[in-house]
N, C-alpha and C. Protein backbone atom coordinates (compact mmCIF):
# COMPACT_ATOMS: atom_id res chain seq x y z
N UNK A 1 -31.32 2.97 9.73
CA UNK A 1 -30.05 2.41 9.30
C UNK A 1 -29.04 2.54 10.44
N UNK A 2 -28.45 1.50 10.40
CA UNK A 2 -27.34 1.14 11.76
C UNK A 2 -26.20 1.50 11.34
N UNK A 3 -25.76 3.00 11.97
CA UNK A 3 -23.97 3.53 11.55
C UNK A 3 -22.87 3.20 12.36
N UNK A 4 -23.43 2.69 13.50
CA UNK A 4 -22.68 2.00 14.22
C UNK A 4 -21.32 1.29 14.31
N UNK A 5 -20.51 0.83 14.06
CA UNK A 5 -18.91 0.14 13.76
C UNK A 5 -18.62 -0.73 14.62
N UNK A 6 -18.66 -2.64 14.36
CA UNK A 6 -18.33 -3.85 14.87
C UNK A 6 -17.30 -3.66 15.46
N UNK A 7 -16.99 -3.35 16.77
CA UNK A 7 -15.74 -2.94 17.07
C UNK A 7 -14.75 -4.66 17.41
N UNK A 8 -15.56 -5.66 17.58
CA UNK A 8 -15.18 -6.94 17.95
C UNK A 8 -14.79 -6.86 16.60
N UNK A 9 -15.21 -6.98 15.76
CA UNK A 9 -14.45 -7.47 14.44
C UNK A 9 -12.91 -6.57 14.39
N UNK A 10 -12.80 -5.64 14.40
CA UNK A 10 -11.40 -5.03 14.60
C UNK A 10 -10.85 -5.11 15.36
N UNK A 11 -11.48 -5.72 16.39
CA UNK A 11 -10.57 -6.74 17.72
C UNK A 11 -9.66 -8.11 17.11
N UNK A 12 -10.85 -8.68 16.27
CA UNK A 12 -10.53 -9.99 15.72
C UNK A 12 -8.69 -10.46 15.26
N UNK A 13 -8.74 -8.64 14.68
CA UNK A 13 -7.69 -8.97 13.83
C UNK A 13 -6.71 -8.93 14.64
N UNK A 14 -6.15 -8.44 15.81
CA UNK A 14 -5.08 -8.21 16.61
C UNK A 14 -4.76 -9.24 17.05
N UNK A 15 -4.67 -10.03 17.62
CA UNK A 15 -4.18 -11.67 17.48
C UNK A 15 -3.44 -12.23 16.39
N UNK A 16 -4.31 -12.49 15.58
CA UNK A 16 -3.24 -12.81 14.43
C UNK A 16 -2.19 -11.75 13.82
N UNK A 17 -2.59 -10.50 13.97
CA UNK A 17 -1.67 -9.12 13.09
C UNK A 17 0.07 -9.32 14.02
N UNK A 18 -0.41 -9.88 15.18
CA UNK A 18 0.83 -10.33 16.04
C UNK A 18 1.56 -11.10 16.13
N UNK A 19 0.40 -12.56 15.51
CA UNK A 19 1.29 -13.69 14.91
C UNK A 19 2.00 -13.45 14.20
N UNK A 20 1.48 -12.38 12.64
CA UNK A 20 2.33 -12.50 11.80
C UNK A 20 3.84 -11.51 12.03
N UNK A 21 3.87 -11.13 13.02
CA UNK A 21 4.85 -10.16 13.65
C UNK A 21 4.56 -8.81 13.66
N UNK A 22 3.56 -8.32 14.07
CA UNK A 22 3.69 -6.53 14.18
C UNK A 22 4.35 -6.45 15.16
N UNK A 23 4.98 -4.91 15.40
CA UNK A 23 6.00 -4.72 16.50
C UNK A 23 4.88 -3.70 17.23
N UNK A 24 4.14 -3.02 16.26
CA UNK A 24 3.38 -1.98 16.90
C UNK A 24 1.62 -2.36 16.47
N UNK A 25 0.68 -2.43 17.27
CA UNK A 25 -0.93 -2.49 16.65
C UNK A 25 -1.40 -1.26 17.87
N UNK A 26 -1.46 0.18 16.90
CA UNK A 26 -2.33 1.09 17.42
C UNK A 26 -3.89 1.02 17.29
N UNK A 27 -4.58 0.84 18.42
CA UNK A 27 -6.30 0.88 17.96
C UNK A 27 -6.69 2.54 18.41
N UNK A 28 -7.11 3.37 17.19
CA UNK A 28 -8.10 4.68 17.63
C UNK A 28 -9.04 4.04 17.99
N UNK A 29 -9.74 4.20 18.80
CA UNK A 29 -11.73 4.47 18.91
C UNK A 29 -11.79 2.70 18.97
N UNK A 30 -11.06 2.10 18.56
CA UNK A 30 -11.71 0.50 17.66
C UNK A 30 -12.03 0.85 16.55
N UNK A 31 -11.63 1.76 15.76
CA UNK A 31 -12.13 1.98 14.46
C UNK A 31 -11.05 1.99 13.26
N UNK A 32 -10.17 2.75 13.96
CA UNK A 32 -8.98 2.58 13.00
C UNK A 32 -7.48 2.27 13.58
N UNK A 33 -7.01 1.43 13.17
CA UNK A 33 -5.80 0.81 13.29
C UNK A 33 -4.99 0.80 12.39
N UNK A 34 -3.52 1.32 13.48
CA UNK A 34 -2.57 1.32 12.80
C UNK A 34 -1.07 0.27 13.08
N UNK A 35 -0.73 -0.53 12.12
CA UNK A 35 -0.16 -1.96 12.21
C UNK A 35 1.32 -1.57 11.71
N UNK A 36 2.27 -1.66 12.61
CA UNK A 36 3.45 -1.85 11.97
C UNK A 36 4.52 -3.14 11.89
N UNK A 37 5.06 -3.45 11.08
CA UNK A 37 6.21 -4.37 11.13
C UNK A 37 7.68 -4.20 10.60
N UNK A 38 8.65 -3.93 11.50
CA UNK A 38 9.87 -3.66 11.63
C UNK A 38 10.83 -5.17 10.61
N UNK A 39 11.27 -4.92 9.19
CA UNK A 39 11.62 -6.08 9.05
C UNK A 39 12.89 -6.10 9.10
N UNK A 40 13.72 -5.26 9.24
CA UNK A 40 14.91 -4.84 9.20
C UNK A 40 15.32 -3.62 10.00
N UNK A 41 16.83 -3.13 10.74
CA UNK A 41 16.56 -2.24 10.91
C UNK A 41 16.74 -1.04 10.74
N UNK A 42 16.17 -0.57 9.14
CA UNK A 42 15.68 0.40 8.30
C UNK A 42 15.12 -0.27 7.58
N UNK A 43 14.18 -0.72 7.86
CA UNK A 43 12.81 -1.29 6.90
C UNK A 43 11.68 -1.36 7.58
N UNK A 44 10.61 -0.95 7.57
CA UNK A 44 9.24 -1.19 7.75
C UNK A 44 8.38 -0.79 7.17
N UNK A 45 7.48 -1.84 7.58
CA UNK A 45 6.27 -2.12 7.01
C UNK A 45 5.34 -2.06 7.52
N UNK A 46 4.23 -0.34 6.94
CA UNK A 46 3.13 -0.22 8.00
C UNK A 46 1.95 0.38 6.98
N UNK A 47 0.42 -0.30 8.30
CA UNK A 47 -0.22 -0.12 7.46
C UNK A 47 -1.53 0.47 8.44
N UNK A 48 -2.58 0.93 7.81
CA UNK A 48 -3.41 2.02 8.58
C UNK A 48 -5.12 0.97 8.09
N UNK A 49 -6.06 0.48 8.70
CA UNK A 49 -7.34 0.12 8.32
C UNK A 49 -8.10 0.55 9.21
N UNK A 50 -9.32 0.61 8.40
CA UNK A 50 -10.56 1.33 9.28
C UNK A 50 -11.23 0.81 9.12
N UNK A 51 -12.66 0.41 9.84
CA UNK A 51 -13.46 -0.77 9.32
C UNK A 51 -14.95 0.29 9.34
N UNK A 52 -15.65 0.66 8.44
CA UNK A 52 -16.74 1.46 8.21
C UNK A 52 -18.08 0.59 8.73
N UNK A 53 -19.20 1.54 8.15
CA UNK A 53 -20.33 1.33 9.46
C UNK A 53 -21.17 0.53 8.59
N UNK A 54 -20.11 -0.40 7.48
CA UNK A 54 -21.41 -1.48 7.02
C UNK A 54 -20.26 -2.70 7.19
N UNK A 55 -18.99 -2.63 8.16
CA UNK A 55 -18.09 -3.82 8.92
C UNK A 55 -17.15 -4.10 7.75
N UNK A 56 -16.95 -3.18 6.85
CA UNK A 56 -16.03 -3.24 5.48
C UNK A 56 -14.84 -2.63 5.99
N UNK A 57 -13.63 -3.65 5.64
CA UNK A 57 -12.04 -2.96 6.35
C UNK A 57 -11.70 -2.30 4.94
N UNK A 58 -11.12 -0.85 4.93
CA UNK A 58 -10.59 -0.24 3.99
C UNK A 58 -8.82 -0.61 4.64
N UNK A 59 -8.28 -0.71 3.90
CA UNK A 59 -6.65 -1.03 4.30
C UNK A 59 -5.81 -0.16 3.15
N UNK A 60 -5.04 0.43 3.74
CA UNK A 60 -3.81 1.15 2.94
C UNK A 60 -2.38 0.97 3.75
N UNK A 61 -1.23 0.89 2.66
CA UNK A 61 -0.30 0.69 3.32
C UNK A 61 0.67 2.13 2.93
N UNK A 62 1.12 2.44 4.59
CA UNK A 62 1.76 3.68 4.26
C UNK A 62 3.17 3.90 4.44
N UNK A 63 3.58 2.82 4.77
CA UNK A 63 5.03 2.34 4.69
C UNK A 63 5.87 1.44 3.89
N UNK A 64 6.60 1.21 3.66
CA UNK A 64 7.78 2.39 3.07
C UNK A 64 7.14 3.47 2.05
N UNK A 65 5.96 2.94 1.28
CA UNK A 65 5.96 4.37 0.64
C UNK A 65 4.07 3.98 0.55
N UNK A 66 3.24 5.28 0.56
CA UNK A 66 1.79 4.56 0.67
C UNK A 66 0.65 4.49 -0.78
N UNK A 67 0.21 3.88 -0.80
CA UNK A 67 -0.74 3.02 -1.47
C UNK A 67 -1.78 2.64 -1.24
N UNK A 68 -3.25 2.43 -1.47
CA UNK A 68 -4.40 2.36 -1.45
C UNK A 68 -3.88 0.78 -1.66
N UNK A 69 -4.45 -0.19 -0.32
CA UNK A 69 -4.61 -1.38 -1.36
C UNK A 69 -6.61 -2.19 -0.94
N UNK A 70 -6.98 -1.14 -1.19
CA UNK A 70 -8.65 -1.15 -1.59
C UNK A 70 -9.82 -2.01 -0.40
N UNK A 71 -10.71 -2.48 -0.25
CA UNK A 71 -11.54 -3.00 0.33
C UNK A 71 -12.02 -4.46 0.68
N UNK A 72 -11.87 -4.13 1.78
CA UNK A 72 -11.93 -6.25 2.25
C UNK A 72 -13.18 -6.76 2.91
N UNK A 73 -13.50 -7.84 2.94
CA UNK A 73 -15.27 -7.92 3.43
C UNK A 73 -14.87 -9.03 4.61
N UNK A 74 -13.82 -8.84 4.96
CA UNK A 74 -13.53 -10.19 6.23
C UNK A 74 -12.30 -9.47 6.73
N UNK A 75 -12.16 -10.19 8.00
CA UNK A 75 -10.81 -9.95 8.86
C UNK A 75 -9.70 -10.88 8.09
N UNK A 76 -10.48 -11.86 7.55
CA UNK A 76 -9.59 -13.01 7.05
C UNK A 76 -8.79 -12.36 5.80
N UNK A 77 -9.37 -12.12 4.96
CA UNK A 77 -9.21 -11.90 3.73
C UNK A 77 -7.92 -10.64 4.23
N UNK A 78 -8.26 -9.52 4.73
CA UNK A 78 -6.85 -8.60 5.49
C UNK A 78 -5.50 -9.21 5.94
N UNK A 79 -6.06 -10.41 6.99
CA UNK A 79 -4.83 -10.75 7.48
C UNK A 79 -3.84 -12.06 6.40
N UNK A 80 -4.92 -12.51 5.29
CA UNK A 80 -4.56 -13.26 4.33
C UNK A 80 -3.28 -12.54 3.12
N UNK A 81 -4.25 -10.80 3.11
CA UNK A 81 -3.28 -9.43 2.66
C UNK A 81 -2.07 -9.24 3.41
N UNK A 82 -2.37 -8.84 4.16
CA UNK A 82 -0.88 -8.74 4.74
C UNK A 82 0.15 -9.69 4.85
N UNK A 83 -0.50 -10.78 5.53
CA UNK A 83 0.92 -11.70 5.23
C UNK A 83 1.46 -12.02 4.01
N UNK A 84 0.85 -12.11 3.09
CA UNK A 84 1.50 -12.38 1.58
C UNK A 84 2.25 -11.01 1.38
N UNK A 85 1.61 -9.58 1.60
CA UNK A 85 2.65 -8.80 1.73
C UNK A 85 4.03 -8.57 2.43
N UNK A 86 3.81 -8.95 3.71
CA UNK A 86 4.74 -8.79 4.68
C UNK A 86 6.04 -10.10 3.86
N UNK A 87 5.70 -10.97 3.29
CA UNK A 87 6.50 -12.25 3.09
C UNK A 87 6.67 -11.45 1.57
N UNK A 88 6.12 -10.34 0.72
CA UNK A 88 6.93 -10.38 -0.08
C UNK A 88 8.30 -9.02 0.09
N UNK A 89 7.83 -8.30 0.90
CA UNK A 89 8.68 -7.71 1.60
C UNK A 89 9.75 -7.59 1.90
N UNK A 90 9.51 -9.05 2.48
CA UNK A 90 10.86 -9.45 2.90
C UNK A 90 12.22 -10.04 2.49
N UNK A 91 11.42 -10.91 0.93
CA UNK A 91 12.19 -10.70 0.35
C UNK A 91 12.79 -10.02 -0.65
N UNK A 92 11.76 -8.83 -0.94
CA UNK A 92 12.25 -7.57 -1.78
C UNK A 92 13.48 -6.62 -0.86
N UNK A 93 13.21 -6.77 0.57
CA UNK A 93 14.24 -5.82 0.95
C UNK A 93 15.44 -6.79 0.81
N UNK A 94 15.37 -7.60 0.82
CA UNK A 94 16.90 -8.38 0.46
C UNK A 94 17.53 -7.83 -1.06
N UNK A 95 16.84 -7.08 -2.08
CA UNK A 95 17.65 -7.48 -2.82
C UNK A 95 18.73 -6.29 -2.87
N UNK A 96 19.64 -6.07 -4.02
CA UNK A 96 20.49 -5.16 -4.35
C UNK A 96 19.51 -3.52 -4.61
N UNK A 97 18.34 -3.97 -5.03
CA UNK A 97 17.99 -3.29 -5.74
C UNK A 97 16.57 -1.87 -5.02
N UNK A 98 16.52 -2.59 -3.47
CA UNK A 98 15.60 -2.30 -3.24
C UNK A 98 15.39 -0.57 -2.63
N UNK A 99 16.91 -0.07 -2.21
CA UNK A 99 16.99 1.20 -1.90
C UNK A 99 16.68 2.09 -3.03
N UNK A 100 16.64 1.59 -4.40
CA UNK A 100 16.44 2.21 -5.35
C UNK A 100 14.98 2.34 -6.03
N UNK A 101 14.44 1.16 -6.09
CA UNK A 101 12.86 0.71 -5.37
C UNK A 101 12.44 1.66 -5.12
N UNK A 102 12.57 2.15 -3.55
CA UNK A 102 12.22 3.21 -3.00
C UNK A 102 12.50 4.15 -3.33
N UNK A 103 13.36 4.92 -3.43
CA UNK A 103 13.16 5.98 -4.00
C UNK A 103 12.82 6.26 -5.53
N UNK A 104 12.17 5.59 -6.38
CA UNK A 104 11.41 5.47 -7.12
C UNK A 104 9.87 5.64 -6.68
N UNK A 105 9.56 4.49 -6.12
CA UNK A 105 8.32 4.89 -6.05
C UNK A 105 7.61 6.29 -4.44
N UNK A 106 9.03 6.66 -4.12
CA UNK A 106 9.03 7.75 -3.27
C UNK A 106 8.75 8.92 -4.89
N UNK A 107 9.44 8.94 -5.24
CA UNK A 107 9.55 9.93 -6.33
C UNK A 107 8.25 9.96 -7.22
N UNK A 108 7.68 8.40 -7.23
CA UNK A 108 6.52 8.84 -8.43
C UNK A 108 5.16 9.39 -7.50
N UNK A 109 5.38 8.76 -6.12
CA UNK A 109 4.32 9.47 -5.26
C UNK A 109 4.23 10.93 -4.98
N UNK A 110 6.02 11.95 -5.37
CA UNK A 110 5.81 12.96 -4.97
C UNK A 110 4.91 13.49 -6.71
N UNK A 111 5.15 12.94 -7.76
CA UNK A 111 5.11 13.32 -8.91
C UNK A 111 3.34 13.11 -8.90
N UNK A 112 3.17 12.24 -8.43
CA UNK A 112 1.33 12.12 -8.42
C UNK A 112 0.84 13.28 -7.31
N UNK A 113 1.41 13.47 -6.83
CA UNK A 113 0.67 14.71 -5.70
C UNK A 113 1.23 16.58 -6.82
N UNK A 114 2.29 16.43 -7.10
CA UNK A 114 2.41 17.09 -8.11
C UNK A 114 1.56 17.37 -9.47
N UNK A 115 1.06 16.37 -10.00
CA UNK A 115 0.18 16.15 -11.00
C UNK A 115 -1.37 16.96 -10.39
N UNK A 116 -1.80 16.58 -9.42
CA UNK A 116 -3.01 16.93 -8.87
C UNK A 116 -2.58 18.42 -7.92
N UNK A 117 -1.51 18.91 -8.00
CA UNK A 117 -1.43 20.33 -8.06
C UNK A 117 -1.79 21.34 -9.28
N UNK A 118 -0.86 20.67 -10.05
CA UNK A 118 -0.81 20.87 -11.56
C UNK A 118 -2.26 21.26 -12.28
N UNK A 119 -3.30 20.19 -11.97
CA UNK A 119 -4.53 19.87 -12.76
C UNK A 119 -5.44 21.29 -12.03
N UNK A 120 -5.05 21.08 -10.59
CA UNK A 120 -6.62 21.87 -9.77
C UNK A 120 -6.25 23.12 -9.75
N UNK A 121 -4.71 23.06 -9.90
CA UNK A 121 -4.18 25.11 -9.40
C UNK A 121 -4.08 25.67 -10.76
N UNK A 122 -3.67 24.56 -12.07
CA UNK A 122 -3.25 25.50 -13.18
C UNK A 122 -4.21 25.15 -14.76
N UNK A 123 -4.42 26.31 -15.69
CA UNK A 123 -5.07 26.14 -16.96
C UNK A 123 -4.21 25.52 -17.74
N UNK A 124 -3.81 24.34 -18.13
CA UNK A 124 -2.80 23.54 -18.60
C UNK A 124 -3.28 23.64 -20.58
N UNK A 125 -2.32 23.98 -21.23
CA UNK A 125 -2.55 24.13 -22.53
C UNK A 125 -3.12 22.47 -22.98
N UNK A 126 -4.09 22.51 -23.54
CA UNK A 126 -4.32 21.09 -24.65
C UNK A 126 -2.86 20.65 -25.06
N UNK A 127 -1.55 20.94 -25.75
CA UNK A 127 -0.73 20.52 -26.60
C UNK A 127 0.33 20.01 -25.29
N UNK A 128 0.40 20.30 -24.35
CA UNK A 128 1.10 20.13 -23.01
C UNK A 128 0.42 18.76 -22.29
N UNK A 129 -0.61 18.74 -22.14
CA UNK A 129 -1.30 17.76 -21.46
C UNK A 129 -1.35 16.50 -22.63
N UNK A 130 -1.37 16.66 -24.15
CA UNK A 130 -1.25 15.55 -24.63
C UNK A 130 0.51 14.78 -24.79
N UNK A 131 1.06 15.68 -24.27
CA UNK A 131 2.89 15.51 -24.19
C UNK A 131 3.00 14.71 -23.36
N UNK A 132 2.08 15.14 -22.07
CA UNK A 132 2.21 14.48 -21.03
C UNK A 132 1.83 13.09 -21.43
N UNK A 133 0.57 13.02 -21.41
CA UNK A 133 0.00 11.55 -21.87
C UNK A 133 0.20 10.73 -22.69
N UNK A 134 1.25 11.01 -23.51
CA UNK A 134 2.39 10.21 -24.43
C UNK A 134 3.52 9.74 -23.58
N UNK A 135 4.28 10.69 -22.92
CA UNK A 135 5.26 10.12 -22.06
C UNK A 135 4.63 9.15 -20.96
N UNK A 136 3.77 9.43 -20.40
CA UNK A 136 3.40 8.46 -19.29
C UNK A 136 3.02 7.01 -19.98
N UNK A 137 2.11 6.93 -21.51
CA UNK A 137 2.30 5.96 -21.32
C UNK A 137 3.41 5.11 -22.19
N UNK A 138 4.27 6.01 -22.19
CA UNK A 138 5.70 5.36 -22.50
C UNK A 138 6.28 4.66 -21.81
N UNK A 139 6.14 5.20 -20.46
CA UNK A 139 7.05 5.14 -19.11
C UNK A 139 5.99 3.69 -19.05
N UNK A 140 4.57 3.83 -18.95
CA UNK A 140 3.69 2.40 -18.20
C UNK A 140 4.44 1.35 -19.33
N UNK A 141 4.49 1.52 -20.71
CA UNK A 141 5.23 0.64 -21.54
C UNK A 141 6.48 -0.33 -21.27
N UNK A 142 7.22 1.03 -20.58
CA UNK A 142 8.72 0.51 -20.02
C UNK A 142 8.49 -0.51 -18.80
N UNK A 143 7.57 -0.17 -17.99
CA UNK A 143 7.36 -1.26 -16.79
C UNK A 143 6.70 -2.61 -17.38
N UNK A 144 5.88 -2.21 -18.61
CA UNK A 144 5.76 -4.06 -18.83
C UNK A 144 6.81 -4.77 -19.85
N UNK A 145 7.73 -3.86 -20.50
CA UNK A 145 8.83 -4.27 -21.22
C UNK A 145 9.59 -4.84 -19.94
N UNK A 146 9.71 -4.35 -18.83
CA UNK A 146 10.46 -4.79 -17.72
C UNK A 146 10.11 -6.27 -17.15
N UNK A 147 8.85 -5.79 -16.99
CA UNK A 147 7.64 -7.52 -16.31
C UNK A 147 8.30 -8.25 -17.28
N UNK A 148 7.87 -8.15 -18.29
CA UNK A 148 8.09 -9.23 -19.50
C UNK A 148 9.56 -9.84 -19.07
N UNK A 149 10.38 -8.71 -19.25
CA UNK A 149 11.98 -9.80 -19.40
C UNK A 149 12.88 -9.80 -18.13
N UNK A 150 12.16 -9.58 -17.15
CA UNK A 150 12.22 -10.07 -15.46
C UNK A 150 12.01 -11.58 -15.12
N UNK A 151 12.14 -12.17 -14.29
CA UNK A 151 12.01 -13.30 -13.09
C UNK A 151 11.30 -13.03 -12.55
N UNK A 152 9.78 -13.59 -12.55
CA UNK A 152 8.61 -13.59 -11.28
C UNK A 152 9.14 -14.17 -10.73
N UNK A 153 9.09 -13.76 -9.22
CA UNK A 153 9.68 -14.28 -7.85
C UNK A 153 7.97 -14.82 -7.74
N UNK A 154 7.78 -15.80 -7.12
CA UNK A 154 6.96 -16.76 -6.56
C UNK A 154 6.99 -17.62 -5.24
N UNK A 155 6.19 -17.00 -4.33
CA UNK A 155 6.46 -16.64 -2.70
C UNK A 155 5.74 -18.69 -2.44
N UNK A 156 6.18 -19.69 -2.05
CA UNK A 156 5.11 -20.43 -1.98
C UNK A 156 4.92 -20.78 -0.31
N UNK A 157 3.79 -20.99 -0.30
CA UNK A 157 3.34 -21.13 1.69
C UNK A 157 4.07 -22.29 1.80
């Protein structure tokens, strides 16, 4: 079995990652890259991919706040990701609303690393952990009560 890593294919993408405006494309090894784009100035948008030893790009974005956004089987399909990201970005940092945005989902990221303190360091009572799991999915409730009576913004090429 070949563990090897297409390093041309993670070449591929640097060309276009530039079209779409990175300010910064770090390559480790040819293996993992790290992509930034400055959209404002206090805003960016950055993101970290690694391409594994069967030529599969894992991509996460760790700027402004980070996120798993899962597994791609092409260069295309990545740089197809990002730009629809980067373009919605851009116009999310426009709005009123977006410093608040952030520190929201700054806050629920510290609360998920919190949670997985919680679970591995402590014996959590049964009657506590089902408290929890009522409020949370109260809170997931409130975000589609929100979807629902929001304005989809709709990015078109």
């Amino acid at each position: 079995m070949d563990l090897s890593v297409n390093t041309t294919t993670g070449d591929m993408l640097l060309v276009p990652l530039k079209q779409l405006g990175a300010t910064d494309i770090i390559d480790i090894n040819s293996r993992l890259y790290y992509i930034k784009f400055k959209l404002k100035k206090n805003i960016t948008v950055s993101y970290v991919y690694n391409i594994n030893a069967k030529s599969k790009y894992f991509l996460q974005r760790i700027s402004p706040y980070p996120l798993p956004k899962g597994l791609f089987t092409n260069h295309d399909e990545i740089i197809d990701f990002i730009k629809r990201d980067i373009r919605k970005f851009k116009t999310a940092c426009n709005s009123s609303n977006f410093e608040l945005f952030l520190e929201i989902t700054t806050t629920l990221g510290y609360v998920s690393s919190d949670i997985e303190s919680l679970f591995l360091n402590y014996n959590i009572p049964k009657e506590q952990l089902d408290q929890f799991y009522h409020q949370l999915h109260q809170l997931s409730d409130l975000v589609h009560q929100m979807k629902a009576k929001s304005t989809h913004i709709i990015l078109k090429d």
